[in-house]
C-alpha atoms as a PDB file:
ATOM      1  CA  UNK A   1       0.000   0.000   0.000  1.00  0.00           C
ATOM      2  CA  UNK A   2       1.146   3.293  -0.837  1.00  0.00           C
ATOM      3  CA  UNK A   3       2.460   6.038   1.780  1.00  0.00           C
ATOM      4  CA  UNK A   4      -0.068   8.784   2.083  1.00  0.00           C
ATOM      5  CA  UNK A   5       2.152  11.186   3.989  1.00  0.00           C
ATOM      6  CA  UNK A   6       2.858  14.314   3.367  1.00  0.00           C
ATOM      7  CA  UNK A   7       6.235  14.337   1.180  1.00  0.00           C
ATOM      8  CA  UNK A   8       9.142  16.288   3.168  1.00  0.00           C
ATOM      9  CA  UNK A   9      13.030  17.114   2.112  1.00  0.00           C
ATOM     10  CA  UNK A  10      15.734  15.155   3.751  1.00  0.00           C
ATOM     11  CA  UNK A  11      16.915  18.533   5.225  1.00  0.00           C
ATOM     12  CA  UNK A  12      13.329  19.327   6.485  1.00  0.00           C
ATOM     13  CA  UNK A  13      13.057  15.962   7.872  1.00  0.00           C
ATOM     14  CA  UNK A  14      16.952  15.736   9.276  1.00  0.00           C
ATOM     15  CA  UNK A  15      15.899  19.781  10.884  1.00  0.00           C
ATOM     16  CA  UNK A  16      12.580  18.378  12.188  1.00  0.00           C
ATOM     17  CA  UNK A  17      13.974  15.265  13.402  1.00  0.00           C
ATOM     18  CA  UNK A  18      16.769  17.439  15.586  1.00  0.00           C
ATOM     19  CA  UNK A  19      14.215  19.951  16.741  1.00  0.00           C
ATOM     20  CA  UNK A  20      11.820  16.795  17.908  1.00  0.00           C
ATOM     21  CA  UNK A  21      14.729  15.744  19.962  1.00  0.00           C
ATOM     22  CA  UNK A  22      15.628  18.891  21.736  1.00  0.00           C
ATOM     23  CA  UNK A  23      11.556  19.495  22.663  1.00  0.00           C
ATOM     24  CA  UNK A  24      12.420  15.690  24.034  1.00  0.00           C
ATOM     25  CA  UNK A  25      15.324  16.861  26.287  1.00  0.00           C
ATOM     26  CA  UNK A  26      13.699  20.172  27.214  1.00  0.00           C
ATOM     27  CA  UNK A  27      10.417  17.676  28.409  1.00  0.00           C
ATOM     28  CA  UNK A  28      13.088  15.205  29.754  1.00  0.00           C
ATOM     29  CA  UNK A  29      14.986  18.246  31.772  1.00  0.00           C
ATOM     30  CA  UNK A  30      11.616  19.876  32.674  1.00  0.00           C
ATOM     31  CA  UNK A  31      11.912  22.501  30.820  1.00  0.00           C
ATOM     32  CA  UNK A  32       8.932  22.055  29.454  1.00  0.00           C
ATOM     33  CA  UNK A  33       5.273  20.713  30.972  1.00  0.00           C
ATOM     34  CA  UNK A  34       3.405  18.045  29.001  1.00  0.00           C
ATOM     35  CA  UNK A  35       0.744  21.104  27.510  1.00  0.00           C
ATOM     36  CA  UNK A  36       3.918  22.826  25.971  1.00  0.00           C
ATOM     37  CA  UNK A  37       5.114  19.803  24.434  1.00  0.00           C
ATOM     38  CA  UNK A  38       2.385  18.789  22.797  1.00  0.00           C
ATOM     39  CA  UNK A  39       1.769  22.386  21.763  1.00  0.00           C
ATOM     40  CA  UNK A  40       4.839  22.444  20.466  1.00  0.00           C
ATOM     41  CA  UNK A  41       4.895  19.442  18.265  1.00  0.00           C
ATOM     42  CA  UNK A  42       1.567  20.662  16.807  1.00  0.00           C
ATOM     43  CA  UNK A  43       3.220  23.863  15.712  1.00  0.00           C
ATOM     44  CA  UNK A  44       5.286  22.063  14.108  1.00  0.00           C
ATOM     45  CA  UNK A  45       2.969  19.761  12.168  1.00  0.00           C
ATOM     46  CA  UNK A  46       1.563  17.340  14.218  1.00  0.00           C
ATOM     47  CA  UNK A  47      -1.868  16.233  14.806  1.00  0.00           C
ATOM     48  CA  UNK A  48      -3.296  16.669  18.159  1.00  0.00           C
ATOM     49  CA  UNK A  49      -3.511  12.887  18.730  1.00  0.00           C
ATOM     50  CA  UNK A  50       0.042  12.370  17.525  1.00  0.00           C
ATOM     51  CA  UNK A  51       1.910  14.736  19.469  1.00  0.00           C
ATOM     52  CA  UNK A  52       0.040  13.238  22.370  1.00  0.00           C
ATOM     53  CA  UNK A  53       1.039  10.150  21.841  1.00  0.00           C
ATOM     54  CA  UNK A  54       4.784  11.068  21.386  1.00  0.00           C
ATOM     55  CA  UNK A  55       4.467  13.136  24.824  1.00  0.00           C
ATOM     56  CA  UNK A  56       2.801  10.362  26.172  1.00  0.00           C
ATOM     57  CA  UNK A  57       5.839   7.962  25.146  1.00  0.00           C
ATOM     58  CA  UNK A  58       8.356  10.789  26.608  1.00  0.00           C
ATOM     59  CA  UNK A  59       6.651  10.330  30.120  1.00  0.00           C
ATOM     60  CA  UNK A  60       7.870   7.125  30.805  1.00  0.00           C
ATOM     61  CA  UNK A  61      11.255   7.853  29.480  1.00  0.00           C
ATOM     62  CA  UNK A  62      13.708   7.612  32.555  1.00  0.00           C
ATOM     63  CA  UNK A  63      14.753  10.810  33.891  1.00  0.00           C
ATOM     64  CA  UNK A  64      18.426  11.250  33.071  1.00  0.00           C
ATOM     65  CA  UNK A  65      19.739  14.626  33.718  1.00  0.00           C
ATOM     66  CA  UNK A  66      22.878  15.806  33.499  1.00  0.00           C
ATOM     67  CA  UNK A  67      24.864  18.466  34.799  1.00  0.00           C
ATOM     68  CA  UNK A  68      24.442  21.054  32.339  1.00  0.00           C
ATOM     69  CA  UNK A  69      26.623  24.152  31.949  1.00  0.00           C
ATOM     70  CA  UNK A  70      25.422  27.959  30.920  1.00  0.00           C
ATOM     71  CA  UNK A  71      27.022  27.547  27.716  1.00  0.00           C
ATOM     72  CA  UNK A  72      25.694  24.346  26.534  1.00  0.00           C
ATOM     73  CA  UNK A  73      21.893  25.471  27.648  1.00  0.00           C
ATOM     74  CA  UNK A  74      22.532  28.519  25.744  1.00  0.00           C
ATOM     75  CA  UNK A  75      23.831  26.405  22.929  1.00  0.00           C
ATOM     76  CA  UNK A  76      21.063  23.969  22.788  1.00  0.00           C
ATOM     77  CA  UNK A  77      18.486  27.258  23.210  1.00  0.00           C
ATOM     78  CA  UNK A  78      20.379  28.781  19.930  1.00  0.00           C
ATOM     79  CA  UNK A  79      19.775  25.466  18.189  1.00  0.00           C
ATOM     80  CA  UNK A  80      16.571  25.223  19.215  1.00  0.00           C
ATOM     81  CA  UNK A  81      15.398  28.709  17.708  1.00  0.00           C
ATOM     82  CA  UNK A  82      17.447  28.227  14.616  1.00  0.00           C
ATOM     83  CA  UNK A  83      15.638  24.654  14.046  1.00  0.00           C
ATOM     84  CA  UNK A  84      12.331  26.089  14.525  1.00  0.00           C
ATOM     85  CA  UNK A  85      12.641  29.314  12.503  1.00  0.00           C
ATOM     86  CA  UNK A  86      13.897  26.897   9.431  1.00  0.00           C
ATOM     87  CA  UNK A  87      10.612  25.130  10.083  1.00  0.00           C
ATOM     88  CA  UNK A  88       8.054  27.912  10.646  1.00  0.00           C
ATOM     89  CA  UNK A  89       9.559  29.048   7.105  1.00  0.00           C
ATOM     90  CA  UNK A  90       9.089  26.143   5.881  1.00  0.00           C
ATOM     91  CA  UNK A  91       5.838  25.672   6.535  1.00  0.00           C
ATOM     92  CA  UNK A  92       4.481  29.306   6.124  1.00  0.00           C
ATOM     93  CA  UNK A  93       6.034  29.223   2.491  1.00  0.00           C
ATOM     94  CA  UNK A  94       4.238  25.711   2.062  1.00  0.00           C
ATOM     95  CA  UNK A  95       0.649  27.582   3.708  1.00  0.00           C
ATOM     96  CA  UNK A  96       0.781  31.084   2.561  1.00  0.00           C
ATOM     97  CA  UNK A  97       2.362  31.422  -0.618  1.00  0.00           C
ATOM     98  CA  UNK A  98       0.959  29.253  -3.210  1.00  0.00           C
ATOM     99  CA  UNK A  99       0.949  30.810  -6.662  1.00  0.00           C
ATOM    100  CA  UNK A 100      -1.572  33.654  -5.915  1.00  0.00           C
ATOM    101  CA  UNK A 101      -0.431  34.722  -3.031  1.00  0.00           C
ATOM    102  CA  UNK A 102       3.179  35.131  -4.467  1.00  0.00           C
ATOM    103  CA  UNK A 103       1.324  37.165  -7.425  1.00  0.00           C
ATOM    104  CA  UNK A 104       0.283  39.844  -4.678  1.00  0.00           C
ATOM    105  CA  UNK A 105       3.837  39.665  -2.692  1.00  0.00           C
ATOM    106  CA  UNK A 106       5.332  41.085  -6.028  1.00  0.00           C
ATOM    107  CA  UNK A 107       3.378  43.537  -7.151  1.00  0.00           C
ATOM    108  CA  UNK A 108       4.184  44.547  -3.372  1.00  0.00           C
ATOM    109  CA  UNK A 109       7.122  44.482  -3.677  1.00  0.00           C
ATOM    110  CA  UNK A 110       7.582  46.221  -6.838  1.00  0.00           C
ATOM    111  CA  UNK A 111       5.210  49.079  -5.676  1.00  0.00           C
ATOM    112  CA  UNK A 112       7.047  49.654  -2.069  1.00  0.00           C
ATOM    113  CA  UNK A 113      10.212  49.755  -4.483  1.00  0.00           C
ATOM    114  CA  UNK A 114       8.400  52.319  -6.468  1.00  0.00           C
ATOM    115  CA  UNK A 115       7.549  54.014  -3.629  1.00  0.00           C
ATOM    116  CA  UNK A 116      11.418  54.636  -2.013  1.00  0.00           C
ATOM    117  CA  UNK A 117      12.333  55.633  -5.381  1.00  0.00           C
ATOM    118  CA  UNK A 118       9.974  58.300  -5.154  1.00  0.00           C
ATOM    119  CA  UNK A 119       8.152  57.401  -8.555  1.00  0.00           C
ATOM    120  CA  UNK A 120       4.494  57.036  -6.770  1.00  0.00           C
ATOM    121  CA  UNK A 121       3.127  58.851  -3.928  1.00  0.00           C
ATOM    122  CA  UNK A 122       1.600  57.330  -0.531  1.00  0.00           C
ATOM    123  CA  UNK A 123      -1.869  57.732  -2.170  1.00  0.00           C
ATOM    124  CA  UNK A 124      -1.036  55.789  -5.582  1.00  0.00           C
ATOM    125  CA  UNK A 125       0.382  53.271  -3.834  1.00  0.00           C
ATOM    126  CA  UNK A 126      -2.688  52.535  -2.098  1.00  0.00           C
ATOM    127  CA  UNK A 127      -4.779  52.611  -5.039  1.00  0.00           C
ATOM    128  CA  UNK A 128      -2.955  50.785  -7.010  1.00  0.00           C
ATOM    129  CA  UNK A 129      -3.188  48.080  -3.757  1.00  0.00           C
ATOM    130  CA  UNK A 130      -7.126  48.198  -4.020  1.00  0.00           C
ATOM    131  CA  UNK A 131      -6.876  47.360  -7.499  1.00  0.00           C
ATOM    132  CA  UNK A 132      -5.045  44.547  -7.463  1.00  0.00           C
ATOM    133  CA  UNK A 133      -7.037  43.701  -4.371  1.00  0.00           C
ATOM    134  CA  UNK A 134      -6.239  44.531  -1.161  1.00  0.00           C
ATOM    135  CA  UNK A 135      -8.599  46.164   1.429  1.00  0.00           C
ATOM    136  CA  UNK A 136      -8.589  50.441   1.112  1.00  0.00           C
ATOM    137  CA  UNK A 137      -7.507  49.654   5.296  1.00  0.00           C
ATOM    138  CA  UNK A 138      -5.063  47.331   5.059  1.00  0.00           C
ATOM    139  CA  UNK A 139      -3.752  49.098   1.747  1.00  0.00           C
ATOM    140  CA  UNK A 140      -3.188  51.933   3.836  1.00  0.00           C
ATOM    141  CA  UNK A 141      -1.663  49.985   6.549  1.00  0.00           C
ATOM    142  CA  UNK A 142       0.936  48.188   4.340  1.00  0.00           C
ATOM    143  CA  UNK A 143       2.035  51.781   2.760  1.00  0.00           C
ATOM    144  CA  UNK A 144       2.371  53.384   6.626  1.00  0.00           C
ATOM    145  CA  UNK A 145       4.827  50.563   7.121  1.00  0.00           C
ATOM    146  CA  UNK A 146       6.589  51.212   3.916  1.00  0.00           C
ATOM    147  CA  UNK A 147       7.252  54.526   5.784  1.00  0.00           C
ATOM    148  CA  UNK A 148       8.181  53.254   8.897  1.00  0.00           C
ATOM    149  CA  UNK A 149      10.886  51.013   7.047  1.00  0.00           C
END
């Protein structure tokens, strides 16, 4: 029978894999309560029941903890947040920018470029936003940014 899974890179899955196992230690150290693991491993793609389980499993794990020093937790931390902003990437590019939604980033982008150049105003950039379909409100929003930038 055929794998119905959802397909995955060998980086994604070697960078998911690592990140599983530091949410493991950071349960295992208590770092972490059993609600923030599983919340964590659904973030990350898990199903409710899944991440349960695997939560579940880590429970009855024995507790092994080892002396650790500052600079190893803040190494394993820095690891940690590197893994997971690879995957939130990941998976935002996979849920937000399918082929339409990468239409509207451009022209975005192009007319926020226009905009620093000084080749539109504030108020043609926002029409030209609620033409190609934006919101008048959040047109205006996204051009106050611009400024900010």
């Amino acid at each position: 029978m055929p794998d119905k899974g959802k397909i995955m890179s060998q980086t994604y899955y070697e960078k998911q894999s690592q990140l599983i196992k530091l949410y493991k230690e950071s349960f295992l150290r208590k770092e972490m309560d059993v609600n923030e693991a599983i919340k964590s491993l659904r973030v990350i793609g898990f199903s409710e029941i899944v991440a349960a389980n695997k939560v579940r499993e880590w429970v009855v794990l024995p507790d092994e903890n080892k002396p650790e020093t500052a600079r190893a937790v803040k190494q394993r931390f820095i690891r940690q947040v590197s893994l997971e902003k690879y995957v939130f990437n990941i998976i935002f590019d996979k849920k937000c920018f399918n082929e339409s939604n990468k239409k509207y980033f451009n022209e975005q982008k192009l007319l926020k470029s226009k905009y620093f150049r000084k080749e539109l105003s504030k108020d043609d950039c926002v029409i030209q936003l609620i033409q190609s379909g934006y919101n008048k409100d959040f047109a205006e929003i996204i051009v106050e940014k611009w400024g900010g930038a």
